[in-house]
PDB file of N, CA and C in Angstrom:
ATOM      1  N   UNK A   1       0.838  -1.179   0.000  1.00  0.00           N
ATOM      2  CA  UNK A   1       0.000   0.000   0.000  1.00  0.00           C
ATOM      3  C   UNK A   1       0.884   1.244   0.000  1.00  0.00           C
ATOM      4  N   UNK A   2       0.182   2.218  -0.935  1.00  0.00           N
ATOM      5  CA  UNK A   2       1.376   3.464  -0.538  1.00  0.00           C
ATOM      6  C   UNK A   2       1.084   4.630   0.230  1.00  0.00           C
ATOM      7  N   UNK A   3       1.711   5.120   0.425  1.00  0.00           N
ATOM      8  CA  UNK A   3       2.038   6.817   1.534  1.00  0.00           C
ATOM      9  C   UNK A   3       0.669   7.016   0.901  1.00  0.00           C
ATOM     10  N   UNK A   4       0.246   7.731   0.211  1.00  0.00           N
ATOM     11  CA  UNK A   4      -0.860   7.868  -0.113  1.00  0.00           C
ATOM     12  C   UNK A   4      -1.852   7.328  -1.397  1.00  0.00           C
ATOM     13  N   UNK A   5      -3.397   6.740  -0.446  1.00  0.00           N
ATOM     14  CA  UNK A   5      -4.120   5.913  -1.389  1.00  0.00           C
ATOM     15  C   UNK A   5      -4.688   6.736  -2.718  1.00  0.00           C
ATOM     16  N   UNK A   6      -5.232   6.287  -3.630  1.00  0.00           N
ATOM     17  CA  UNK A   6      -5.952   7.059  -4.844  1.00  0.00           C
ATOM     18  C   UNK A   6      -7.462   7.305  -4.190  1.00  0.00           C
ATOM     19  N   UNK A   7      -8.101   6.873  -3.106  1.00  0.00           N
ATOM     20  CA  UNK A   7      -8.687   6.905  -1.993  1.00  0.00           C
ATOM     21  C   UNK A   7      -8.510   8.216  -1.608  1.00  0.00           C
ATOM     22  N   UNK A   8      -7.503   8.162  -0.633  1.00  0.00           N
ATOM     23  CA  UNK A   8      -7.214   9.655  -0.102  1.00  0.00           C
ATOM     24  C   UNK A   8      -6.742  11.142  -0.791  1.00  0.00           C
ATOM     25  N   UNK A   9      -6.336  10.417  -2.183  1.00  0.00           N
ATOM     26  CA  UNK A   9      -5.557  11.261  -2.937  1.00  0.00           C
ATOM     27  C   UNK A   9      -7.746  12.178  -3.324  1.00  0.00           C
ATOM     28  N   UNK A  10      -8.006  11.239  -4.015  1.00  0.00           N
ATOM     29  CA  UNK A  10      -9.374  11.680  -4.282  1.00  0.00           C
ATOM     30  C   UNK A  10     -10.397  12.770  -3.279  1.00  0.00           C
ATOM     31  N   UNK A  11     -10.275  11.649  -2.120  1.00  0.00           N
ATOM     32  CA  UNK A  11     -11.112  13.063  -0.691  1.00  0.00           C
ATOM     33  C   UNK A  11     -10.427  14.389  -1.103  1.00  0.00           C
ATOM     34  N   UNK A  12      -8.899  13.949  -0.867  1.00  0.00           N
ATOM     35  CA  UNK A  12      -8.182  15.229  -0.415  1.00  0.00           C
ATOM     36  C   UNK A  12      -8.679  16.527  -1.331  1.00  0.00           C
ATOM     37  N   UNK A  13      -8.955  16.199  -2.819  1.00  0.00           N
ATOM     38  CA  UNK A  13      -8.901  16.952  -3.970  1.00  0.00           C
ATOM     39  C   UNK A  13     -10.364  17.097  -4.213  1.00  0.00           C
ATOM     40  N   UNK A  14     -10.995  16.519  -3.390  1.00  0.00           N
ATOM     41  CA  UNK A  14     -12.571  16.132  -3.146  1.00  0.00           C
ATOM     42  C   UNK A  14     -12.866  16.148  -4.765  1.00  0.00           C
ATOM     43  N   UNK A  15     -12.749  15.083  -5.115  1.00  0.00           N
ATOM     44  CA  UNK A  15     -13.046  14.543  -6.236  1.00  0.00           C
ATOM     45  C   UNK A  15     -14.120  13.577  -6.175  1.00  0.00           C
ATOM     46  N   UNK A  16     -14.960  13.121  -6.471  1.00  0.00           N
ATOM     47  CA  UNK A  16     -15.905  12.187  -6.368  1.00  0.00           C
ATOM     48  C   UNK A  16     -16.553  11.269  -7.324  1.00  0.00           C
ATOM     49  N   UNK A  17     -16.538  11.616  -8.353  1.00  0.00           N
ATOM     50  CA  UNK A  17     -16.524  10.258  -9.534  1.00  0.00           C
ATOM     51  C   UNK A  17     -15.251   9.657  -9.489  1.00  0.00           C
ATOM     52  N   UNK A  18     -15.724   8.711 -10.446  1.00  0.00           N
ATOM     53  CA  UNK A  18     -14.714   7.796 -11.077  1.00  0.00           C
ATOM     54  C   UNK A  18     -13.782   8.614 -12.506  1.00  0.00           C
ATOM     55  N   UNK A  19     -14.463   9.344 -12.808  1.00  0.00           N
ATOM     56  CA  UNK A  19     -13.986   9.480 -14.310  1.00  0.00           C
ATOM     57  C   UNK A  19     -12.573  10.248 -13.950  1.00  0.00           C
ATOM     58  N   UNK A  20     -11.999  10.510 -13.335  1.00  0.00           N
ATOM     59  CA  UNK A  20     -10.724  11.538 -13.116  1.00  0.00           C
ATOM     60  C   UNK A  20      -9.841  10.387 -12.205  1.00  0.00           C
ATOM     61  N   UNK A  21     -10.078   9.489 -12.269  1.00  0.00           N
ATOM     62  CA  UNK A  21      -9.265   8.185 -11.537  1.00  0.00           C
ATOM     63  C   UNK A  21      -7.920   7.671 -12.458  1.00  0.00           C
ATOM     64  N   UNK A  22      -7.839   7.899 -13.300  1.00  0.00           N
ATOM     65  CA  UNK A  22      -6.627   7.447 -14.352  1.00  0.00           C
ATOM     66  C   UNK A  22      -5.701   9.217 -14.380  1.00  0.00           C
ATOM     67  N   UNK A  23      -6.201  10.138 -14.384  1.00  0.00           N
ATOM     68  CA  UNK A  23      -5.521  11.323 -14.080  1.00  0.00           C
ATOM     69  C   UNK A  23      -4.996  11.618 -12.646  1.00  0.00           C
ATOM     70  N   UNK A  24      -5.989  11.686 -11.880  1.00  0.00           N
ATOM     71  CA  UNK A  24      -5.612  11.639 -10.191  1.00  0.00           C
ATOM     72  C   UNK A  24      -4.147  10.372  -9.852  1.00  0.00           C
ATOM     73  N   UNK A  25      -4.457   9.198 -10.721  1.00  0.00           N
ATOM     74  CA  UNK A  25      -3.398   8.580 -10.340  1.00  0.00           C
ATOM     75  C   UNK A  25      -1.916   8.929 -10.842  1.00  0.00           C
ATOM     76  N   UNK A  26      -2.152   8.957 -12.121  1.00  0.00           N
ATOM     77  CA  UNK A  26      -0.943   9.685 -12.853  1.00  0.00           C
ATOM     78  C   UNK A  26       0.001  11.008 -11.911  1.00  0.00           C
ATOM     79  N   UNK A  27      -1.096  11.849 -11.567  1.00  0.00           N
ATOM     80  CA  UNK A  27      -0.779  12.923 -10.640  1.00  0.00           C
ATOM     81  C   UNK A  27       0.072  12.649  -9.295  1.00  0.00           C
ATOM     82  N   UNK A  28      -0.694  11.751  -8.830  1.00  0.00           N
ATOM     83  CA  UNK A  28       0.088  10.904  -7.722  1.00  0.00           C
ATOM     84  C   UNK A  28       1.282  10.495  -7.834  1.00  0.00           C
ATOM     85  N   UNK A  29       1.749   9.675  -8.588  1.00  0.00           N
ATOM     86  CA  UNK A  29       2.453   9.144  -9.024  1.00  0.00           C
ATOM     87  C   UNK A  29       3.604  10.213  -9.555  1.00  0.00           C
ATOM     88  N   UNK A  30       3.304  11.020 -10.345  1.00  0.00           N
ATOM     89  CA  UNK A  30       4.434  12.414 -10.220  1.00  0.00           C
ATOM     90  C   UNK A  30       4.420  13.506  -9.256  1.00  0.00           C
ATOM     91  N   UNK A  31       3.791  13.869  -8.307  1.00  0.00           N
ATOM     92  CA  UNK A  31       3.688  14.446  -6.864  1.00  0.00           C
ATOM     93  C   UNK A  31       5.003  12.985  -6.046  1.00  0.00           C
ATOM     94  N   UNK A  32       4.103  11.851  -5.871  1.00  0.00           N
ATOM     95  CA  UNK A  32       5.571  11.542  -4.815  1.00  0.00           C
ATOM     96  C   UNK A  32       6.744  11.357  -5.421  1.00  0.00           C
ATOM     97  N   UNK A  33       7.161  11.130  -7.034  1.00  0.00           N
ATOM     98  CA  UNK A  33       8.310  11.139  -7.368  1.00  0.00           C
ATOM     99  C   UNK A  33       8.961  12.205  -7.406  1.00  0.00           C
ATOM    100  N   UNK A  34       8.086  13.834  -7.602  1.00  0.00           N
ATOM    101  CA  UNK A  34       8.734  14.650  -7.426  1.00  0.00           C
ATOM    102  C   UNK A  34       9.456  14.832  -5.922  1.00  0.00           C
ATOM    103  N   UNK A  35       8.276  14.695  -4.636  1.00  0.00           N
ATOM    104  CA  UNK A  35       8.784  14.858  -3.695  1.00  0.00           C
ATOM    105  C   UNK A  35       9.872  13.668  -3.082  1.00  0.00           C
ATOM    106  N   UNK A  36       9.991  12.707  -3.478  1.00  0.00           N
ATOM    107  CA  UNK A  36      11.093  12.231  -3.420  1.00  0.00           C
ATOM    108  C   UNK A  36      12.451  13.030  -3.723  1.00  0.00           C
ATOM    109  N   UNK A  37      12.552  12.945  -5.140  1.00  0.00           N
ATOM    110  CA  UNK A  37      13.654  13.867  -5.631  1.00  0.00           C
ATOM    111  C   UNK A  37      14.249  15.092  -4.683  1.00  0.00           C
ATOM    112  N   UNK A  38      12.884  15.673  -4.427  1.00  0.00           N
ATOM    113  CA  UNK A  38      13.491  17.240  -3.575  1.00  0.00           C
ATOM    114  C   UNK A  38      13.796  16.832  -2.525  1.00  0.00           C
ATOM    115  N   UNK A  39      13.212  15.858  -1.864  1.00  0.00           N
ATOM    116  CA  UNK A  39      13.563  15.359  -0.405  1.00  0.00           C
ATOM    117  C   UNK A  39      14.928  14.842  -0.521  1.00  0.00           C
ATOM    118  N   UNK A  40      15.666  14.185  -1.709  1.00  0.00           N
ATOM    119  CA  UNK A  40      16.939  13.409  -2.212  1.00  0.00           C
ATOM    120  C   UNK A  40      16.869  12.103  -1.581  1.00  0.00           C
ATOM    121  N   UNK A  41      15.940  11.483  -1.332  1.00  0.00           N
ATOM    122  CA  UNK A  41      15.821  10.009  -0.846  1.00  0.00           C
ATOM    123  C   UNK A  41      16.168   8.993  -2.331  1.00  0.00           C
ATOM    124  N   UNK A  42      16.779   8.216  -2.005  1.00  0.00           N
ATOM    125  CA  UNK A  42      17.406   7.123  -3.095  1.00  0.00           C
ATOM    126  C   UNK A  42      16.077   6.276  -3.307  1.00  0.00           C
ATOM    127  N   UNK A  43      16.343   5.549  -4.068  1.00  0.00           N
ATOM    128  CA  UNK A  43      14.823   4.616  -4.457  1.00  0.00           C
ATOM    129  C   UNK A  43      14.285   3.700  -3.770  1.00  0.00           C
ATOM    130  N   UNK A  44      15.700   3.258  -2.478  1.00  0.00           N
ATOM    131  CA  UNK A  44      15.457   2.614  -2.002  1.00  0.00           C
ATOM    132  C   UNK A  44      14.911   2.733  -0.291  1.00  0.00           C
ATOM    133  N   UNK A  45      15.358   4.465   0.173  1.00  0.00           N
ATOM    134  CA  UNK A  45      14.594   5.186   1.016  1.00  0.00           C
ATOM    135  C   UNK A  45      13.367   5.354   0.475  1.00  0.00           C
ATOM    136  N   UNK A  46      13.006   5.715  -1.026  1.00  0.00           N
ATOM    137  CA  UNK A  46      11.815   5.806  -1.297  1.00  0.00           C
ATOM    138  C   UNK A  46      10.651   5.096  -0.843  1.00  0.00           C
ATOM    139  N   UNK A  47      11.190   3.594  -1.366  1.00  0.00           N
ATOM    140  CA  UNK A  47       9.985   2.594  -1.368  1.00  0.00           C
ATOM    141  C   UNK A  47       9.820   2.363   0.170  1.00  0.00           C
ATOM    142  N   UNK A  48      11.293   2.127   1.227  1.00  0.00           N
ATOM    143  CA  UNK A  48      10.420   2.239   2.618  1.00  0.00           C
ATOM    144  C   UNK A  48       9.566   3.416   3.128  1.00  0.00           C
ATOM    145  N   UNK A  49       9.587   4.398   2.757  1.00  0.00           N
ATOM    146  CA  UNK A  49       9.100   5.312   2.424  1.00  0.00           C
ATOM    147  C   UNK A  49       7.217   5.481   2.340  1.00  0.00           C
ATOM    148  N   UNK A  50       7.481   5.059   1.396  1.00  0.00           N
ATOM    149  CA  UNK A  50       5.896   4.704   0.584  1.00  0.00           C
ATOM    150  C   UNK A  50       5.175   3.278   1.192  1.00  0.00           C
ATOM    151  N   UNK A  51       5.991   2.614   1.561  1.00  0.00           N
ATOM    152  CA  UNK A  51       5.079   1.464   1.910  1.00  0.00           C
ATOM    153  C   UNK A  51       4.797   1.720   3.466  1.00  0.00           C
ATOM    154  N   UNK A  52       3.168   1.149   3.240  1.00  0.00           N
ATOM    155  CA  UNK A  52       3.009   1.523   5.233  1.00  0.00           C
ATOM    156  C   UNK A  52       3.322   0.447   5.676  1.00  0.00           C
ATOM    157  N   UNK A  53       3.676  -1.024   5.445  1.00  0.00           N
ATOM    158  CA  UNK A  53       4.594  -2.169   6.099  1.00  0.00           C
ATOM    159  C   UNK A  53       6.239  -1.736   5.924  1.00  0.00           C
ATOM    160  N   UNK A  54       6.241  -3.275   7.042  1.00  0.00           N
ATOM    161  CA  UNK A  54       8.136  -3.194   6.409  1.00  0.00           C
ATOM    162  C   UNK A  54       8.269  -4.459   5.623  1.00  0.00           C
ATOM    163  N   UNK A  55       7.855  -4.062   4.829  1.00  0.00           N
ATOM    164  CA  UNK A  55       7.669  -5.466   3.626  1.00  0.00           C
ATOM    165  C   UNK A  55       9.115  -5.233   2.542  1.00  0.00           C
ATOM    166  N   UNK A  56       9.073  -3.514   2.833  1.00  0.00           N
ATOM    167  CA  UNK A  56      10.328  -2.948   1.941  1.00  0.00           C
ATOM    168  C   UNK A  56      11.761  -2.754   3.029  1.00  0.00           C
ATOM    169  N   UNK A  57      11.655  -3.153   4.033  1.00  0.00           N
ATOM    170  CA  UNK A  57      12.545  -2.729   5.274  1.00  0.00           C
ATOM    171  C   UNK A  57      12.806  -1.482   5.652  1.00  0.00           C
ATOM    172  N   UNK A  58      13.407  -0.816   6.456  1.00  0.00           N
ATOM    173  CA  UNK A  58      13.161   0.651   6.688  1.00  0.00           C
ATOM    174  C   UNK A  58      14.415   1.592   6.499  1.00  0.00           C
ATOM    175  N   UNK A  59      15.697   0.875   5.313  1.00  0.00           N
ATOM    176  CA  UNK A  59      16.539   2.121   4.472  1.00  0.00           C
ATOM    177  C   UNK A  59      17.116   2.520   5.697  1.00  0.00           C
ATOM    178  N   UNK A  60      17.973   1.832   6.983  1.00  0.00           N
ATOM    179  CA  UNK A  60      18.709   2.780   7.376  1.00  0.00           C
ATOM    180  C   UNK A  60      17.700   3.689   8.547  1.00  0.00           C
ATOM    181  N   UNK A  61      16.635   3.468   8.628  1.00  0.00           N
ATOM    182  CA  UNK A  61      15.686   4.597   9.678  1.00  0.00           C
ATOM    183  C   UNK A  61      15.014   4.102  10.559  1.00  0.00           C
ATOM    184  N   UNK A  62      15.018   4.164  11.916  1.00  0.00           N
ATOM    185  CA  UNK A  62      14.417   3.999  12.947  1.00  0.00           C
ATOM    186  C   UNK A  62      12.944   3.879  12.572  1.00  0.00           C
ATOM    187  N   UNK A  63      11.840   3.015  13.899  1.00  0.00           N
ATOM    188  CA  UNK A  63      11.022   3.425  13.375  1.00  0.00           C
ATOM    189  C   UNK A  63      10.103   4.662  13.471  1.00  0.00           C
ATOM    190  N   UNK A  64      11.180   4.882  14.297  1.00  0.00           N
ATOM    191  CA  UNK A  64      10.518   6.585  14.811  1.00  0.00           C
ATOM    192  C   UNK A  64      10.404   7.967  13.640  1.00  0.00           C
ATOM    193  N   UNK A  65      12.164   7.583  12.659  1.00  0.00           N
ATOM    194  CA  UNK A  65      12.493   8.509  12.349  1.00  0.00           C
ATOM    195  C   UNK A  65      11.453   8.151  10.765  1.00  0.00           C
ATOM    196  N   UNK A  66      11.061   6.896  10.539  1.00  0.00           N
ATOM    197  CA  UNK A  66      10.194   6.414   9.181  1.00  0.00           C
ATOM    198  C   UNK A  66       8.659   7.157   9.789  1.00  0.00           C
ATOM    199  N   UNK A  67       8.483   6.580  10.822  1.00  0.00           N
ATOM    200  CA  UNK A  67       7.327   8.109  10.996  1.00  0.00           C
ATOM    201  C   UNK A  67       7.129   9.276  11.045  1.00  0.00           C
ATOM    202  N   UNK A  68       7.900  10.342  11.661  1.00  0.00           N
ATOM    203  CA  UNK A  68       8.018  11.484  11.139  1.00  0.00           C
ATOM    204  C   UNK A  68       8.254  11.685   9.672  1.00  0.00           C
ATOM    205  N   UNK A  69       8.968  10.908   8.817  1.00  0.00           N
ATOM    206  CA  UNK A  69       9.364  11.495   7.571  1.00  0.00           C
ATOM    207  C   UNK A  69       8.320  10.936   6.701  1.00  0.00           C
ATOM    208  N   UNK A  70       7.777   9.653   6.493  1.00  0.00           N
ATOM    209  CA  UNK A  70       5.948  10.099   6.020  1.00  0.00           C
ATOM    210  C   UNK A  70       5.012  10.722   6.590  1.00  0.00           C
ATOM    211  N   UNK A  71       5.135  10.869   7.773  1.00  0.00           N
ATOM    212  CA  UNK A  71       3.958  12.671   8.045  1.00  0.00           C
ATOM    213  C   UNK A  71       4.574  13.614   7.045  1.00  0.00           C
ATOM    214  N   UNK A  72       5.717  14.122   6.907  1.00  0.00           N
ATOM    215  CA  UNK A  72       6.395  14.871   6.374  1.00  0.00           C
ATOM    216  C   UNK A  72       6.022  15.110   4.719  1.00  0.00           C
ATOM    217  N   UNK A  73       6.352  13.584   4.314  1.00  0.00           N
ATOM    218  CA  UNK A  73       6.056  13.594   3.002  1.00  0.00           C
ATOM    219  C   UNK A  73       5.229  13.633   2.732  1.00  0.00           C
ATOM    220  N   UNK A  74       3.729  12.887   3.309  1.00  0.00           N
ATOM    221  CA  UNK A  74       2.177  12.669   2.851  1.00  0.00           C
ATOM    222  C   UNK A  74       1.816  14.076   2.700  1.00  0.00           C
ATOM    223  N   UNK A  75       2.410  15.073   3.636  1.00  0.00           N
ATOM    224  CA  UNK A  75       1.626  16.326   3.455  1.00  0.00           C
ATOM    225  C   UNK A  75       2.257  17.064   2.215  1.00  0.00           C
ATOM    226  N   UNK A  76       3.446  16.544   2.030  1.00  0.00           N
ATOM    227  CA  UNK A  76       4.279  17.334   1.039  1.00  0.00           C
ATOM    228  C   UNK A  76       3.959  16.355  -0.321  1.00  0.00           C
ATOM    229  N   UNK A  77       3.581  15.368  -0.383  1.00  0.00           N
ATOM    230  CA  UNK A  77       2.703  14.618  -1.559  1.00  0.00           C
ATOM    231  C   UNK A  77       1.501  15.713  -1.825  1.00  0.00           C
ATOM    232  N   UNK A  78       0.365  15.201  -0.796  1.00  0.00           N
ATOM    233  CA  UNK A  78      -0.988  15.954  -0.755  1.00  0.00           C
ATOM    234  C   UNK A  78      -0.329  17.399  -1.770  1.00  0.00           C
ATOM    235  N   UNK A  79       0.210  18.013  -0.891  1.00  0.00           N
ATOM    236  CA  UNK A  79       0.334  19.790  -1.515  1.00  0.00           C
ATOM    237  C   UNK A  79       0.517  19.778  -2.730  1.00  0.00           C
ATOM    238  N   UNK A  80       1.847  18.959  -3.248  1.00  0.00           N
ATOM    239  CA  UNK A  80       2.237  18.508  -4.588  1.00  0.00           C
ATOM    240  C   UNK A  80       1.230  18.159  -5.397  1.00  0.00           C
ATOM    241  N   UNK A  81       0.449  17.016  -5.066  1.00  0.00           N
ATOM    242  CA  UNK A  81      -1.028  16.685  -5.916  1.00  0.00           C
ATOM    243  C   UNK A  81      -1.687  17.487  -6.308  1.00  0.00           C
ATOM    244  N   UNK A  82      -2.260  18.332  -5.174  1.00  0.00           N
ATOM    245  CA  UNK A  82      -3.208  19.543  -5.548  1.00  0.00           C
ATOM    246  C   UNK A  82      -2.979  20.351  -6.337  1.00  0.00           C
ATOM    247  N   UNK A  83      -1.554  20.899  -6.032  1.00  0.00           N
ATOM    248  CA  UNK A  83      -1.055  21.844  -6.809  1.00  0.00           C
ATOM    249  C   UNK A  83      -0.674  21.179  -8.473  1.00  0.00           C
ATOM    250  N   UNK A  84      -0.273  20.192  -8.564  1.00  0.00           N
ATOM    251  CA  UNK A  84      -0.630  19.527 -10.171  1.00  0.00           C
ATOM    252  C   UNK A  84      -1.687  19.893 -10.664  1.00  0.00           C
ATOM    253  N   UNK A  85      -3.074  19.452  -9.558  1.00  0.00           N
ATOM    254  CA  UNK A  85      -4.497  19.308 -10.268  1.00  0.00           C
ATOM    255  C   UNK A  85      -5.079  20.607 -10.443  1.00  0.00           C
ATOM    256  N   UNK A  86      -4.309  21.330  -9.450  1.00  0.00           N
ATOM    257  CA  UNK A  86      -5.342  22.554 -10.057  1.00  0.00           C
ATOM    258  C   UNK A  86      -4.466  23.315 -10.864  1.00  0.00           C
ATOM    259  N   UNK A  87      -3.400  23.158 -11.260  1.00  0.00           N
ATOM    260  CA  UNK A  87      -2.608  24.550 -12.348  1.00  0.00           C
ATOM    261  C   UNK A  87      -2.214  22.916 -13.284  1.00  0.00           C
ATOM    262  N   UNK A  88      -2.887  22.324 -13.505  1.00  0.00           N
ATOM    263  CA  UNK A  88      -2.374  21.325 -14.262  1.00  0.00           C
ATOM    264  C   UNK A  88      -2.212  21.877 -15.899  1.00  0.00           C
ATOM    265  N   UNK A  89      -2.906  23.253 -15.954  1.00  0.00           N
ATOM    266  CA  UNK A  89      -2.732  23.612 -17.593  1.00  0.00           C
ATOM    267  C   UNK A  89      -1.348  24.699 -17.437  1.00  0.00           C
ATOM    268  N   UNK A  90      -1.460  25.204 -16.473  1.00  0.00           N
ATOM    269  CA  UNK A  90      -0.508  26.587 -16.681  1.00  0.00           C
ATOM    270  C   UNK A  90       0.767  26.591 -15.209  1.00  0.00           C
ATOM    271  N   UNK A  91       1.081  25.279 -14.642  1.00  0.00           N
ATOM    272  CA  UNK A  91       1.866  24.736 -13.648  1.00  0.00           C
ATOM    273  C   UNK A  91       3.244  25.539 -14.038  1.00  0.00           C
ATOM    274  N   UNK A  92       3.654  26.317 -12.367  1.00  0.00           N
ATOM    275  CA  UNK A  92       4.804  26.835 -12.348  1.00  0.00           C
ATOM    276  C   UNK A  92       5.946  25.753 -11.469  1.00  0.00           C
ATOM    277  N   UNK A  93       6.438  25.002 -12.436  1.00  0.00           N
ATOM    278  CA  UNK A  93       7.165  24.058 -11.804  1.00  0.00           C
ATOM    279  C   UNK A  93       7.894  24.566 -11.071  1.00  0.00           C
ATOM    280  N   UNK A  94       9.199  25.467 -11.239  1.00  0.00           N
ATOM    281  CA  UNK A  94      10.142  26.019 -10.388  1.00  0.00           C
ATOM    282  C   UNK A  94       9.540  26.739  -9.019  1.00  0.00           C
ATOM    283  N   UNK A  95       8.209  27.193  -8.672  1.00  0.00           N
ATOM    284  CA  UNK A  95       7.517  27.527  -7.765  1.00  0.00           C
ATOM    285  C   UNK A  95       6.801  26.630  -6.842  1.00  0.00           C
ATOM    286  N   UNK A  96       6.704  25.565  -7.488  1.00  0.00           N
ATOM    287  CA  UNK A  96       6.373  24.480  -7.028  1.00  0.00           C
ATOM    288  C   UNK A  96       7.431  23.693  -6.121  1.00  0.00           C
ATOM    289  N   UNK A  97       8.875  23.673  -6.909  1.00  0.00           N
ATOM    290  CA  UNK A  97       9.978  23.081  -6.574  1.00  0.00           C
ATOM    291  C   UNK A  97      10.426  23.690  -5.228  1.00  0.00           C
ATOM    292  N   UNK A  98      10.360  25.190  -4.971  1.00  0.00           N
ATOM    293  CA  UNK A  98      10.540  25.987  -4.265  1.00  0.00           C
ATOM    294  C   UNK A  98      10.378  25.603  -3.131  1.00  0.00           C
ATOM    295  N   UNK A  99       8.811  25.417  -3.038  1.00  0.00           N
ATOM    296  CA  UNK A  99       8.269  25.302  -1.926  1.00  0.00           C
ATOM    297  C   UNK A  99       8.163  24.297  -1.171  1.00  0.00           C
ATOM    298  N   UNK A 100       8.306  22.854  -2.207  1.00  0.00           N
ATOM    299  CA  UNK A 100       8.537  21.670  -1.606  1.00  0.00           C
ATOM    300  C   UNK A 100      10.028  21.412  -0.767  1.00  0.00           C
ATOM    301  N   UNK A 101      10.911  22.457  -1.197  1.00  0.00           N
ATOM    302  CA  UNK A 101      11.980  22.338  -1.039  1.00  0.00           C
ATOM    303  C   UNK A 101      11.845  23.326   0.458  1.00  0.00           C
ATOM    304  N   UNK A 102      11.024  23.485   0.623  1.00  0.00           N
ATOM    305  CA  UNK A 102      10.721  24.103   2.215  1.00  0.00           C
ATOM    306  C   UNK A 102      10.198  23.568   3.021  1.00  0.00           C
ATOM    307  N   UNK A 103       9.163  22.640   2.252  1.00  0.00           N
ATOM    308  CA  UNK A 103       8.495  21.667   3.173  1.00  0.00           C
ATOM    309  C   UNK A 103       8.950  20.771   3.306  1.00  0.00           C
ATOM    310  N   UNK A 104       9.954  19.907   3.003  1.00  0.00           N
ATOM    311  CA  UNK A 104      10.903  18.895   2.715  1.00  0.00           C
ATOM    312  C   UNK A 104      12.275  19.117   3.610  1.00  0.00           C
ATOM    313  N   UNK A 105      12.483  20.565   3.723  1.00  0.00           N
ATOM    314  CA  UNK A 105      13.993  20.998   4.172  1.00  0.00           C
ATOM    315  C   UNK A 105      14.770  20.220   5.312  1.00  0.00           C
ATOM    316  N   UNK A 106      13.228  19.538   6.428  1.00  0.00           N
ATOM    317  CA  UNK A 106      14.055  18.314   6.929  1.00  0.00           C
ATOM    318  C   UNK A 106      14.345  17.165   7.049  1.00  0.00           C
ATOM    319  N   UNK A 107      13.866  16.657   5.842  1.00  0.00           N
ATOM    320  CA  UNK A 107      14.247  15.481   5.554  1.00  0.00           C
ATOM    321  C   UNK A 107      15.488  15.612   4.190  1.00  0.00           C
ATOM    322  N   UNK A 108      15.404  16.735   3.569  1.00  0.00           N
ATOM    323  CA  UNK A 108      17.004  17.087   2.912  1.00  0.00           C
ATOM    324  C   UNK A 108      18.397  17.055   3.438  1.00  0.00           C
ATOM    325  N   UNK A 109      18.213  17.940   4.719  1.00  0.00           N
ATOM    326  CA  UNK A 109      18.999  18.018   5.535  1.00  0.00           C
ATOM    327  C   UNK A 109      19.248  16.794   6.421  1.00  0.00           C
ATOM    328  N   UNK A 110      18.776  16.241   6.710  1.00  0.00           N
ATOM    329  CA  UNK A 110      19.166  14.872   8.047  1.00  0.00           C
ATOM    330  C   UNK A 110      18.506  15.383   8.847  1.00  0.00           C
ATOM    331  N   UNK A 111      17.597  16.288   9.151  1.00  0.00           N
ATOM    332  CA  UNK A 111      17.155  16.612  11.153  1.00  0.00           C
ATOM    333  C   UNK A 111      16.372  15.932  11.307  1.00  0.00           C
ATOM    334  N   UNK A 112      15.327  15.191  10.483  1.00  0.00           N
ATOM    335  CA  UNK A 112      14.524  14.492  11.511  1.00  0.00           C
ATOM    336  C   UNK A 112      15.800  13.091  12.007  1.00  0.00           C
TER     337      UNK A 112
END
């Protein structure tokens, strides 16, 4: 299962049909890869990351420190999503990048 469902991705964006389910996912899917990237987690911090078991093992992180850093990310996914879905025609990536890179700043850095 991942950091965030197409479930939650949907509430969040309060979406409610079906018909925006192949876009919403797509979206998803480039929201946490972006926030990966800005966060600089390897693929393999990623996937413990994203998975809510330790089916992927936990990359090196306590399990304290794997909880704080998906609170961290889910919200910095969520923001990312939204912000896809709603400027999805006229999206200021570098403004986007910006900001994730603020909301992210401690899991870039090492503090959590």
């Amino acid at each position: 299962m991942a950091l965030v469902s197409l479930g939650e991705a949907k509430a969040y964006l309060r979406v409610d049909s079906s018909d925006e389910d192949a876009m919403v996912g797509i979206l998803l899917a480039s929201a946490g890869k972006l926030c990966a990237d800005v966060a600089r987690l390897s693929d393999g911090q990623w996937a413990a990351v994203n998975s809510t078991g330790n089916e992927n093992g936990t990359a090196g992180y306590t399990a304290e420190e794997l909880s704080r850093i998906r609170e961290v990310m889910k919200a910095a996914v969520l923001y990312a999503l939204a912000y896809l879905y709603e400027h999805r025609e006229e999206a200021d990536h570098h403004g986007l990048t910006l900001t994730l890179r603020s909301l992210l700043f401690s899991i870039r850095e090492g503090v959590l």
